[in-house]
PDB file of N, CA and C in Angstrom:
ATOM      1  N   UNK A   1      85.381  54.778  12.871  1.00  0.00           N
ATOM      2  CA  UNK A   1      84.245  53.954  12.537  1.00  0.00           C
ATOM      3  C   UNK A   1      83.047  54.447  13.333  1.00  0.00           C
ATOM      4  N   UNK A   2      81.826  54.406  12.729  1.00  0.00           N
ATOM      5  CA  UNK A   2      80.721  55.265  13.197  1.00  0.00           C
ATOM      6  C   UNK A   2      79.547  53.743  13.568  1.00  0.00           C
ATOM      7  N   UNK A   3      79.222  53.662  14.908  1.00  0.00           N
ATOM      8  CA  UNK A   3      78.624  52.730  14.866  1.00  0.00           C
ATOM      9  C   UNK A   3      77.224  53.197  15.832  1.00  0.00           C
ATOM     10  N   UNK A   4      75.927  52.882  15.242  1.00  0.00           N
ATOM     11  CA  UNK A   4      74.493  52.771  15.617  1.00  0.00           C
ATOM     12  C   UNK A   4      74.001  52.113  16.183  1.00  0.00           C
ATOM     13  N   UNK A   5      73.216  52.241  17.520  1.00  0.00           N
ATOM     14  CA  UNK A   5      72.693  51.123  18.403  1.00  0.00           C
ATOM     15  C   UNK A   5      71.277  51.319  18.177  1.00  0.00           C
ATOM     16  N   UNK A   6      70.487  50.451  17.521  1.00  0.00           N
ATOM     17  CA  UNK A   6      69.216  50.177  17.231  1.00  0.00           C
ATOM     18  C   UNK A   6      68.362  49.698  18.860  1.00  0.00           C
ATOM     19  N   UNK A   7      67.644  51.050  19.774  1.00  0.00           N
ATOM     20  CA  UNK A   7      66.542  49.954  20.781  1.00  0.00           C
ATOM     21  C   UNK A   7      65.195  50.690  20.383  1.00  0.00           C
ATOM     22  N   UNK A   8      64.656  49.469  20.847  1.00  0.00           N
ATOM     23  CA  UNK A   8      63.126  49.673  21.013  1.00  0.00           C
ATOM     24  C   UNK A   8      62.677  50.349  22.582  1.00  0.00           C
ATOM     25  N   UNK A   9      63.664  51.287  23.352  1.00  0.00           N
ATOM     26  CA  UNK A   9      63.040  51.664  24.435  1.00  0.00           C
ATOM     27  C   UNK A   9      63.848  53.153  23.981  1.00  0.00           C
ATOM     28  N   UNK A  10      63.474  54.407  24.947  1.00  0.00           N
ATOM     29  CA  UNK A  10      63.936  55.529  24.777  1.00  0.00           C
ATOM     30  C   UNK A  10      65.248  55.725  25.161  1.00  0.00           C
ATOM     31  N   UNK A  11      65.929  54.634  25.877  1.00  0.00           N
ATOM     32  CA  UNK A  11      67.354  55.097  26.443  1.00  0.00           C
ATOM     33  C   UNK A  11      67.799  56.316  27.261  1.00  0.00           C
ATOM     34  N   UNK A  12      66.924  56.060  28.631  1.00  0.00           N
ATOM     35  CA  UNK A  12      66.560  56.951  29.416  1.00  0.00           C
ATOM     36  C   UNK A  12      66.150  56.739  30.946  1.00  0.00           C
ATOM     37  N   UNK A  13      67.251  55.787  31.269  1.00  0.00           N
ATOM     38  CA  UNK A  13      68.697  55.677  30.708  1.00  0.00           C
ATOM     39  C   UNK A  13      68.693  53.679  30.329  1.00  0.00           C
ATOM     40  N   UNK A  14      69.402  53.670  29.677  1.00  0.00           N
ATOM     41  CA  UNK A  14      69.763  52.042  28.875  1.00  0.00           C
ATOM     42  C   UNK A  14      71.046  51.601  29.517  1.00  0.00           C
ATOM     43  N   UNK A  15      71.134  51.381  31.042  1.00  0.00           N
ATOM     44  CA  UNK A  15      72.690  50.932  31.640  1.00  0.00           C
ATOM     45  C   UNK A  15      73.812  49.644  30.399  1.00  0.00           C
ATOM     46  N   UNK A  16      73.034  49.060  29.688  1.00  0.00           N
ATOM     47  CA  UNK A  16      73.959  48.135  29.035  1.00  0.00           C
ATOM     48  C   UNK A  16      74.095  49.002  27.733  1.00  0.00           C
ATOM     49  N   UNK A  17      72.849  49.547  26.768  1.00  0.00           N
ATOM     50  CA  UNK A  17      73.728  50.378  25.531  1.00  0.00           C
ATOM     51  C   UNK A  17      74.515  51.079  26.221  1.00  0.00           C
ATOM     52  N   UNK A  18      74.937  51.885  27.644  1.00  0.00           N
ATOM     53  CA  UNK A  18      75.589  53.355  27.539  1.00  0.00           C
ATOM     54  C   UNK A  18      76.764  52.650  28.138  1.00  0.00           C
ATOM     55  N   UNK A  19      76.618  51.277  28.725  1.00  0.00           N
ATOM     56  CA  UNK A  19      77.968  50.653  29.258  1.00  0.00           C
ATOM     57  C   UNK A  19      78.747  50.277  28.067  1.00  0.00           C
ATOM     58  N   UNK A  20      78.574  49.621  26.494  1.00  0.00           N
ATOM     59  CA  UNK A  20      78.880  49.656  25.614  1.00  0.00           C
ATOM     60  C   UNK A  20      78.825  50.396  24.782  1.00  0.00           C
ATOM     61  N   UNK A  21      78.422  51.572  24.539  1.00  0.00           N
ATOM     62  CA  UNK A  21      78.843  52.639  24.372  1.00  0.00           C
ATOM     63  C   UNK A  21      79.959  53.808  24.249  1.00  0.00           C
ATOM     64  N   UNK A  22      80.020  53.637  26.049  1.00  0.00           N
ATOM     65  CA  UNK A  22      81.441  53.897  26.603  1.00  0.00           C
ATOM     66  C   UNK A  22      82.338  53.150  26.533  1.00  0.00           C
ATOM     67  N   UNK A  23      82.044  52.243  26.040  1.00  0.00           N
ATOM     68  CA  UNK A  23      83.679  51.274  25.939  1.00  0.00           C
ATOM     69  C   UNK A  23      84.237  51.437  24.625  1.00  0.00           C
ATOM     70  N   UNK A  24      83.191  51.542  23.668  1.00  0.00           N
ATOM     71  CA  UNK A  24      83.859  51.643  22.091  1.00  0.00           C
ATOM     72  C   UNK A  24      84.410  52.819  22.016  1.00  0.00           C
ATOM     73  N   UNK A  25      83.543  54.500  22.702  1.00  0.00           N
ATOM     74  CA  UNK A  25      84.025  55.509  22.648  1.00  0.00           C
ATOM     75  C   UNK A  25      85.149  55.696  23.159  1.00  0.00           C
ATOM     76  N   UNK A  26      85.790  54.699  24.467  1.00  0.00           N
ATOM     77  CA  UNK A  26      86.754  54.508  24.659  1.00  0.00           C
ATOM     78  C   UNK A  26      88.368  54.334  24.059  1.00  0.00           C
ATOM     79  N   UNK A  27      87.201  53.924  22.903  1.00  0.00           N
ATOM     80  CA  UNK A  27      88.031  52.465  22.112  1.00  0.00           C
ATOM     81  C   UNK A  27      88.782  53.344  20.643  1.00  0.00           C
ATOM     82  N   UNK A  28      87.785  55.092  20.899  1.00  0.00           N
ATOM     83  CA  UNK A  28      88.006  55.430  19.581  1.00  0.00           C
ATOM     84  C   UNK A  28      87.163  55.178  18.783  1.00  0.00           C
ATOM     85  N   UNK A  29      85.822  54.914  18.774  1.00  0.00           N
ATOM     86  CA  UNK A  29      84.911  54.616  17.942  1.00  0.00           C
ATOM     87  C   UNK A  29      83.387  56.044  18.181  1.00  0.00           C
ATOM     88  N   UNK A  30      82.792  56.286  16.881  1.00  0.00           N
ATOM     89  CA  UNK A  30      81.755  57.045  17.097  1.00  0.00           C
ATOM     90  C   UNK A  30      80.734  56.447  17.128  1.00  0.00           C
ATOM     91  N   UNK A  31      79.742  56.776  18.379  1.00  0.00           N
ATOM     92  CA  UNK A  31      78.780  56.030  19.123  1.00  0.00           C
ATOM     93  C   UNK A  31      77.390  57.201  18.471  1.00  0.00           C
ATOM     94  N   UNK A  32      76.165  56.328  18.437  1.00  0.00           N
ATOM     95  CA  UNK A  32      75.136  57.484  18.241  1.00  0.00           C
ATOM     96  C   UNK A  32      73.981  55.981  18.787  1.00  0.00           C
ATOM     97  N   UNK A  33      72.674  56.524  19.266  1.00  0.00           N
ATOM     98  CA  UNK A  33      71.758  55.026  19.596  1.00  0.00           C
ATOM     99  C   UNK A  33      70.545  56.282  18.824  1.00  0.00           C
ATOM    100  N   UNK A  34      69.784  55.033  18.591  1.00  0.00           N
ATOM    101  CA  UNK A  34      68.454  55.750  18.289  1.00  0.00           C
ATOM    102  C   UNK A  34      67.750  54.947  19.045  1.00  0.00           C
ATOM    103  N   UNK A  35      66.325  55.471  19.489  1.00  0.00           N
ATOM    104  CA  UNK A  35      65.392  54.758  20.731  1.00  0.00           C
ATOM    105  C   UNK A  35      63.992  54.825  20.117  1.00  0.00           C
ATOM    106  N   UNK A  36      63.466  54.772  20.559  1.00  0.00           N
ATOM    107  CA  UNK A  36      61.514  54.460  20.884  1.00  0.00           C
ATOM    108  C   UNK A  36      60.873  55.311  21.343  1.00  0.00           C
ATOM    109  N   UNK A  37      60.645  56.607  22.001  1.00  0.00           N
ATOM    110  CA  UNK A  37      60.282  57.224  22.574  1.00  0.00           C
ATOM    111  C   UNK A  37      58.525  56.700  22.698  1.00  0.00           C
ATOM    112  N   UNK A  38      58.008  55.871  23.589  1.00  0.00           N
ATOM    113  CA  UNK A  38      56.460  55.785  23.366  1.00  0.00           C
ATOM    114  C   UNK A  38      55.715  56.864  24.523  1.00  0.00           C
ATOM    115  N   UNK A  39      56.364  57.087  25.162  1.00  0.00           N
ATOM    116  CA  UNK A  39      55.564  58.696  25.796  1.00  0.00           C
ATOM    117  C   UNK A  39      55.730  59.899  25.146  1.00  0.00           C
ATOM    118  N   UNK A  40      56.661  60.174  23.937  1.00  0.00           N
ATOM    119  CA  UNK A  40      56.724  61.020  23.308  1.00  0.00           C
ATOM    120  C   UNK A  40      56.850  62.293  24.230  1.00  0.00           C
ATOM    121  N   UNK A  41      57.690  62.236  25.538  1.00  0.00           N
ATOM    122  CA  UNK A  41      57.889  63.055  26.398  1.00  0.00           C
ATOM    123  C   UNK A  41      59.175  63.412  26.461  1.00  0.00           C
ATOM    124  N   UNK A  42      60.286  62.783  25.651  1.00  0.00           N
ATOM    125  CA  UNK A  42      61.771  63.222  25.763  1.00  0.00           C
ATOM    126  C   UNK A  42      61.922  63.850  25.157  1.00  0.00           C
ATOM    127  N   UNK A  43      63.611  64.519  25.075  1.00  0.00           N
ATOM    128  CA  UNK A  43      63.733  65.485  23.961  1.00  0.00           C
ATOM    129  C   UNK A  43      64.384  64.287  22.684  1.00  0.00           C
ATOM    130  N   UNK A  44      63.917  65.246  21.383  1.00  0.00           N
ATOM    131  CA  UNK A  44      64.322  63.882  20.584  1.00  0.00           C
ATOM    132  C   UNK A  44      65.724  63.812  20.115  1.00  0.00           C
ATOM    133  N   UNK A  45      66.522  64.699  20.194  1.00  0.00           N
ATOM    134  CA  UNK A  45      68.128  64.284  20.111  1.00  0.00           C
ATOM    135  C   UNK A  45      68.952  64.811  21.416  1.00  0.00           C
ATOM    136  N   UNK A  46      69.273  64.124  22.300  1.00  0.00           N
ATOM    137  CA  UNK A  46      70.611  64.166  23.364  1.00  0.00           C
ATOM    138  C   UNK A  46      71.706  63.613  23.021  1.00  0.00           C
ATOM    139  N   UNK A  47      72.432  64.336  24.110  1.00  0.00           N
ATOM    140  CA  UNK A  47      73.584  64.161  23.951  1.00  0.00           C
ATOM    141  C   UNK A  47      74.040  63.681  25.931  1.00  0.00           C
ATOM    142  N   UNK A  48      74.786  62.151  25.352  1.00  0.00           N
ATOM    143  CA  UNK A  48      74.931  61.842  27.062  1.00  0.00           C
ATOM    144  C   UNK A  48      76.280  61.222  27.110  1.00  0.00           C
ATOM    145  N   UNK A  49      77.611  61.342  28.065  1.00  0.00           N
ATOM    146  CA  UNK A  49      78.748  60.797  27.906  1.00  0.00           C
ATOM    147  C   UNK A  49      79.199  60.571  26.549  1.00  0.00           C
ATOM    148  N   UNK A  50      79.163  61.332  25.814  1.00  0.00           N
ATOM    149  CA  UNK A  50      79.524  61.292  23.763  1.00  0.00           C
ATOM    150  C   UNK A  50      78.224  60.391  23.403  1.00  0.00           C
ATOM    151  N   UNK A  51      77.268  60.316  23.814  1.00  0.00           N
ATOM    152  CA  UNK A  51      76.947  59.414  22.912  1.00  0.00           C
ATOM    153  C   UNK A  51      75.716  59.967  22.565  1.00  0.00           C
ATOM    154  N   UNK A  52      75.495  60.332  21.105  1.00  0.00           N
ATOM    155  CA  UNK A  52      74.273  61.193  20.718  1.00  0.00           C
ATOM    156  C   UNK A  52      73.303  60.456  20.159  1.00  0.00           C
ATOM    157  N   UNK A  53      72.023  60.573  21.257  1.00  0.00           N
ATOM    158  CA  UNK A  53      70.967  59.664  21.176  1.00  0.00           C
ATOM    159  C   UNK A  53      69.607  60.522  20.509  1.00  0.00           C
ATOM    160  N   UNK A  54      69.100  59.452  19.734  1.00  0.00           N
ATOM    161  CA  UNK A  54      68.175  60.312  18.814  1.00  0.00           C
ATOM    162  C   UNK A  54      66.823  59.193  19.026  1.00  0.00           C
ATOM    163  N   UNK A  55      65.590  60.047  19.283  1.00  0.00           N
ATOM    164  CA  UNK A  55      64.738  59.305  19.558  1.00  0.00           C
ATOM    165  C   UNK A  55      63.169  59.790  18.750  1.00  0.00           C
ATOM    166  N   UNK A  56      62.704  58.716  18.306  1.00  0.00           N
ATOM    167  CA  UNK A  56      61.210  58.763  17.465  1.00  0.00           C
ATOM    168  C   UNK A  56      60.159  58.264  18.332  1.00  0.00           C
ATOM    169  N   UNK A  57      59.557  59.812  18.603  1.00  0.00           N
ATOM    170  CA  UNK A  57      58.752  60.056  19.446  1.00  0.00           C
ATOM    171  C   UNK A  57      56.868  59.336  18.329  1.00  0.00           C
ATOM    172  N   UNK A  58      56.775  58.131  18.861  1.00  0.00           N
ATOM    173  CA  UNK A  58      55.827  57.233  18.298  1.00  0.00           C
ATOM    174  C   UNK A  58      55.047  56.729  19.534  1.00  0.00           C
ATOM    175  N   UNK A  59      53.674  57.310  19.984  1.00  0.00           N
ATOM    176  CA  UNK A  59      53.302  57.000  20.942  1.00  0.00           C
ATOM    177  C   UNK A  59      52.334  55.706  21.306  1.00  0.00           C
ATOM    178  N   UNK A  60      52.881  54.941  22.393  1.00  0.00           N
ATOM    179  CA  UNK A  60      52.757  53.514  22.487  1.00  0.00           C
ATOM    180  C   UNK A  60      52.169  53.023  23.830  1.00  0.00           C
ATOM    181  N   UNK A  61      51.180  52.369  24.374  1.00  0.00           N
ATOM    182  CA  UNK A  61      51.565  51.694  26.053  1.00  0.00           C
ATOM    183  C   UNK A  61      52.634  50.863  25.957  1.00  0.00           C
ATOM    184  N   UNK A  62      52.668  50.304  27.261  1.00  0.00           N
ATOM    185  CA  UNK A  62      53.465  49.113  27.594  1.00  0.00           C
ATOM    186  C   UNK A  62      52.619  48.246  27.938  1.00  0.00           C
ATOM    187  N   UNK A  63      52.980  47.322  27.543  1.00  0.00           N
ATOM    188  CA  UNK A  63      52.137  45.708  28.248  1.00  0.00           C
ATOM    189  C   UNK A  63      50.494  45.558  27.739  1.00  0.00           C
ATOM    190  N   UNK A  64      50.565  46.195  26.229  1.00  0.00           N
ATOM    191  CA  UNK A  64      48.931  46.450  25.542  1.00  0.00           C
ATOM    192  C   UNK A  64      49.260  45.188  25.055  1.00  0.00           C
ATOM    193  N   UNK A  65      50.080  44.755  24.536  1.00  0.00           N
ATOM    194  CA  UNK A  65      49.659  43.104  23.698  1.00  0.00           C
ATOM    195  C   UNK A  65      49.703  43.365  22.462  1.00  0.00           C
ATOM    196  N   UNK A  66      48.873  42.944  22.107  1.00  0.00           N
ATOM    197  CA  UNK A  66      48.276  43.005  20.530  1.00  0.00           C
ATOM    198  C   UNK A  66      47.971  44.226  20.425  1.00  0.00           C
ATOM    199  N   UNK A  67      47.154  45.329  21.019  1.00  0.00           N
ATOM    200  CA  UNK A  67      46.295  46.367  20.949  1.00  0.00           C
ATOM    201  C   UNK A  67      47.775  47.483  20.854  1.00  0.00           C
ATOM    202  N   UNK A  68      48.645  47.142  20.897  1.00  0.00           N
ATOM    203  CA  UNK A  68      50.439  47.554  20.283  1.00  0.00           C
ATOM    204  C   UNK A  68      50.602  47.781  19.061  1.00  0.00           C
ATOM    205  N   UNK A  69      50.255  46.583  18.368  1.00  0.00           N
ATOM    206  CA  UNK A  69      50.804  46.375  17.116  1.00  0.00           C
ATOM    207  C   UNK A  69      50.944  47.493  15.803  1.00  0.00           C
ATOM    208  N   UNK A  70      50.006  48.251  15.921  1.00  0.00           N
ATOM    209  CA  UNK A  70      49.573  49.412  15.024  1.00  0.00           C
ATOM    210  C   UNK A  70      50.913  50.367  15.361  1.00  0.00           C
ATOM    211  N   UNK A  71      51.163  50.662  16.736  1.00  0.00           N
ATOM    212  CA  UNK A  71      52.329  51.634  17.013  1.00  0.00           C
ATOM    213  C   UNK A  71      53.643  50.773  16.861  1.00  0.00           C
ATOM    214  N   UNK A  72      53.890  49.169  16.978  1.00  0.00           N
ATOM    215  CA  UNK A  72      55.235  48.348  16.486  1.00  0.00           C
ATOM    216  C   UNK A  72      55.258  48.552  15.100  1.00  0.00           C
ATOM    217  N   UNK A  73      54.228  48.625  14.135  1.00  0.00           N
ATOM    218  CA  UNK A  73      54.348  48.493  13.086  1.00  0.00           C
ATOM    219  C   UNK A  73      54.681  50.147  12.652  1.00  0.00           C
ATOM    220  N   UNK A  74      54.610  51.132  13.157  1.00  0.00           N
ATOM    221  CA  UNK A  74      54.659  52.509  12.603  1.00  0.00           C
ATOM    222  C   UNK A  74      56.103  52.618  13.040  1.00  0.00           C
ATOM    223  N   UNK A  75      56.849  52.052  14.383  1.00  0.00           N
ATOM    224  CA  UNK A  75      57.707  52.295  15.348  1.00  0.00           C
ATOM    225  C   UNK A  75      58.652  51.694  14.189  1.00  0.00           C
ATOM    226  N   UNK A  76      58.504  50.461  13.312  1.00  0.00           N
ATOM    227  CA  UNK A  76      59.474  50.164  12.497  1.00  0.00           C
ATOM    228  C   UNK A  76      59.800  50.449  11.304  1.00  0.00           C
ATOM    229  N   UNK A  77      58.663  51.128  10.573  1.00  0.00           N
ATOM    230  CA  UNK A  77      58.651  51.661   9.387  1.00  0.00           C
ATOM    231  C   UNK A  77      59.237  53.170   9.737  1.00  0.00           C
ATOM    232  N   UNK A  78      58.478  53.894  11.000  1.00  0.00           N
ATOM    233  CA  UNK A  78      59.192  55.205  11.214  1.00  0.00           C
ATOM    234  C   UNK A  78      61.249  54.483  11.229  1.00  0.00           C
ATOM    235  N   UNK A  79      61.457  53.759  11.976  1.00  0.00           N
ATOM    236  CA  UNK A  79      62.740  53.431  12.237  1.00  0.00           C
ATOM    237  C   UNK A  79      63.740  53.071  10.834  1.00  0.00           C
ATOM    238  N   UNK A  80      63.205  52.069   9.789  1.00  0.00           N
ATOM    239  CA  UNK A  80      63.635  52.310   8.430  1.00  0.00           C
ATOM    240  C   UNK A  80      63.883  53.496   7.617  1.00  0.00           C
ATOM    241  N   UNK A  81      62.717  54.476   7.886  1.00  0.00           N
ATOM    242  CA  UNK A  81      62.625  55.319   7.141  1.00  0.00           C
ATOM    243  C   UNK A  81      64.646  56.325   7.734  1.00  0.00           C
ATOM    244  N   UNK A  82      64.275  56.304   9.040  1.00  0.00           N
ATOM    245  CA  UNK A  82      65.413  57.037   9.502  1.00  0.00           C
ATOM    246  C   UNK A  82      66.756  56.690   9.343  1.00  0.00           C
ATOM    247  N   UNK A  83      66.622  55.040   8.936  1.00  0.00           N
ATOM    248  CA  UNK A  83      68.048  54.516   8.601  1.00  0.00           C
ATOM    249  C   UNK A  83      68.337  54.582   7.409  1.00  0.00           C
ATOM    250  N   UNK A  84      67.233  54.799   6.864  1.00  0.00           N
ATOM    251  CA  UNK A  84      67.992  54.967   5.305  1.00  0.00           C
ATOM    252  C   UNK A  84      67.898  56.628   4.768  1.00  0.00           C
ATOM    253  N   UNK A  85      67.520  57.109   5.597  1.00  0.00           N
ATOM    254  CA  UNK A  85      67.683  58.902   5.485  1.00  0.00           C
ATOM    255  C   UNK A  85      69.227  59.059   5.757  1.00  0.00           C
ATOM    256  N   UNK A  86      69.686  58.372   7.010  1.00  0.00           N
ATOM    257  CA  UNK A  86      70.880  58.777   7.671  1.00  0.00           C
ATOM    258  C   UNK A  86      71.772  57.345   7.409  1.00  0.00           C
ATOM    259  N   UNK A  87      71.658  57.002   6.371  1.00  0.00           N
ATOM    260  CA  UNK A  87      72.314  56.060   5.869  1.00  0.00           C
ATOM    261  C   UNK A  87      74.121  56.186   5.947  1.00  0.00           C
ATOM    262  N   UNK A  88      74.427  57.839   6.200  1.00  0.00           N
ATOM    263  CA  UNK A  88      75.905  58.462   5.472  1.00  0.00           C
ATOM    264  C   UNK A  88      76.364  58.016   7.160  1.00  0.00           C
ATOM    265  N   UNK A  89      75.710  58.199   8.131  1.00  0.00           N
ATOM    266  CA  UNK A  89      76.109  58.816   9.493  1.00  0.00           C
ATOM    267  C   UNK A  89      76.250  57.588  10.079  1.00  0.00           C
ATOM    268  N   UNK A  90      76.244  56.297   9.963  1.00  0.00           N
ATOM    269  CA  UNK A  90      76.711  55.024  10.401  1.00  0.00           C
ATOM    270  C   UNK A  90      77.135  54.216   9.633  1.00  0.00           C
ATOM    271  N   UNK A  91      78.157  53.337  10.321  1.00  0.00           N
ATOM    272  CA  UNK A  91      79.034  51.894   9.066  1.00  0.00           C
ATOM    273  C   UNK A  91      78.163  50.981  10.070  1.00  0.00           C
ATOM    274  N   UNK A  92      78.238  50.860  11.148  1.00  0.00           N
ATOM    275  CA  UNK A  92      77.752  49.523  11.952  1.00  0.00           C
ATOM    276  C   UNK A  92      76.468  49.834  12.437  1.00  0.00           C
ATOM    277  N   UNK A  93      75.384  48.905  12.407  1.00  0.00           N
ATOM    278  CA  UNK A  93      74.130  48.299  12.985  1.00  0.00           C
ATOM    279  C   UNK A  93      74.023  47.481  13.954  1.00  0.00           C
ATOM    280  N   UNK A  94      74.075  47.932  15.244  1.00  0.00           N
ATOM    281  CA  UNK A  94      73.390  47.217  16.523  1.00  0.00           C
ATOM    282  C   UNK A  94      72.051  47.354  16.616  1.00  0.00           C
ATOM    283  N   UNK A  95      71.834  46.062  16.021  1.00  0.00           N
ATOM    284  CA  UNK A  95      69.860  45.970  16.321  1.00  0.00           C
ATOM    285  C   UNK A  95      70.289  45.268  17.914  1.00  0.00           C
ATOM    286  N   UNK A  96      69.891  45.734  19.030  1.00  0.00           N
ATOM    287  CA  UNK A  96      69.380  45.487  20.575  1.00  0.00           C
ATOM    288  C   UNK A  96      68.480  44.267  20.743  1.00  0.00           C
ATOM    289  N   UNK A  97      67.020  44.922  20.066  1.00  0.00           N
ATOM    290  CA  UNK A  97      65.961  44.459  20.305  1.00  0.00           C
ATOM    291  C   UNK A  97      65.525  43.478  18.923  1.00  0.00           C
ATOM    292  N   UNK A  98      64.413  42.723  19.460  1.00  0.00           N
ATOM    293  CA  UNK A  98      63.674  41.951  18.006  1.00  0.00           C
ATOM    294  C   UNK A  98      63.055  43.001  17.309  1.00  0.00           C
ATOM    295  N   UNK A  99      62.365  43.884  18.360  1.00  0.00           N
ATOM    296  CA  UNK A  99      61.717  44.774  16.946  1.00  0.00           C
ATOM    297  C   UNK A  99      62.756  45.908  16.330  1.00  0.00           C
ATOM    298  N   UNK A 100      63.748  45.850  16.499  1.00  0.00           N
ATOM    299  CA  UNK A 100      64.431  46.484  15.976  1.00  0.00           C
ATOM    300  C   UNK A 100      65.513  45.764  14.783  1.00  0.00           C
ATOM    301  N   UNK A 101      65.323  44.281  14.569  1.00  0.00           N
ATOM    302  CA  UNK A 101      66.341  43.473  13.949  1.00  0.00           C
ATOM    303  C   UNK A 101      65.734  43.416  12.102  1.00  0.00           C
ATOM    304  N   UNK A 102      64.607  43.826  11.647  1.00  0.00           N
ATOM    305  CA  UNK A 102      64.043  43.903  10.477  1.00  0.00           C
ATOM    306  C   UNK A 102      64.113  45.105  10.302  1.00  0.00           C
ATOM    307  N   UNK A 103      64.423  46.403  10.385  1.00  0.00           N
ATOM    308  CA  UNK A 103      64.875  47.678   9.722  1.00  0.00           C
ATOM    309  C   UNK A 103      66.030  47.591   9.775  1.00  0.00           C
ATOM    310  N   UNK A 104      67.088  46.889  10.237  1.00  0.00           N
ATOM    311  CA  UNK A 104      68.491  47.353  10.317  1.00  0.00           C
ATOM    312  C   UNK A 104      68.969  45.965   9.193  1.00  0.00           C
ATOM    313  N   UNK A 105      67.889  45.138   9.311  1.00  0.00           N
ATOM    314  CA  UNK A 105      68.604  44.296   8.282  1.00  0.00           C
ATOM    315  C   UNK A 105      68.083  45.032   6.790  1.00  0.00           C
ATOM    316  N   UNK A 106      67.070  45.436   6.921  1.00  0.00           N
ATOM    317  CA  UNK A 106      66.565  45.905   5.164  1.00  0.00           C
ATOM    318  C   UNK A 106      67.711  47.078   5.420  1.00  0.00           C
ATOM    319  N   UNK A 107      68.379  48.035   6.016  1.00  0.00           N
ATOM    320  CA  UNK A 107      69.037  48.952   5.777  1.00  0.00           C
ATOM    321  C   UNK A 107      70.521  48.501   5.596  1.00  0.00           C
ATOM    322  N   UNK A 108      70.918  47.751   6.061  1.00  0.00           N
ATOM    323  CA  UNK A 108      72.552  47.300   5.740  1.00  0.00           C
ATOM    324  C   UNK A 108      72.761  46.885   4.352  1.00  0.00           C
ATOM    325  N   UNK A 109      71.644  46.836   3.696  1.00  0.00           N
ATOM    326  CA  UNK A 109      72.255  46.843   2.381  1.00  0.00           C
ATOM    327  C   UNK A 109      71.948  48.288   1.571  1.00  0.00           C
ATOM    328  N   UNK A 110      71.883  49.165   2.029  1.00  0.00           N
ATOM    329  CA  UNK A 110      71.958  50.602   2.092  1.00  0.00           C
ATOM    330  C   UNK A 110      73.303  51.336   2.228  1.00  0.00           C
ATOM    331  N   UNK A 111      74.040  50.960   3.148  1.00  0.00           N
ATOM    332  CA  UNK A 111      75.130  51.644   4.055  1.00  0.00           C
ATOM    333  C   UNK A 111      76.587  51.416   2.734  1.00  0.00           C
TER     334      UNK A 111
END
């Protein structure tokens, strides 16, 4: 079973996705997270303890407020677009975050 962890941060490092992570990979399960990249300074696919993290480099501050919204709103449409490209490469949807819980719901009826 191939399962996707939906965050809104780059996972760099994410101590609770990679602690659950490692437990499913444990478990026998295929792990992959996709992230946020808003410095657009990472590389955009790693690979860390099995777990291959893919990140959309969409550049953002932190703590702008409202003056955000233009990059939340690209950050989720870029994020749809990728779930339903790679629709084949996951059965399960871990949306993390709130802004991550409206692309993974329009995409589960995709999968």
């Amino acid at each position: 079973m191939q399962i996707l962890f939906c965050r809104s941060n780059p996972i760099d490092p994410d101590p609770r996705v990679e602690k659950e992570a490692r437990a499913l990979i444990s478990a026998g399960y295929q792990v992959q997270a996709i992230g946020w990249d808003r410095s657009a300074d990472l590389p955009l696919v790693e690979e860390k303890d099995g777990i291959k993290i893919q990140r959309l480099a969409i550049k953002a501050k932190f703590g702008n407020g409202l003056g955000n919204l233009p990059a939340l709103l690209a950050w989720q449409i870029g994020l749809m677009i990728w779930l339903l490209k790679k629709n084949k490469t996951y059965e399960i949807i871990h949306a993390c975050d709130f802004d991550t819980i409206l692309p993974a719901l329009i995409a589960k009826f995709f999968i």
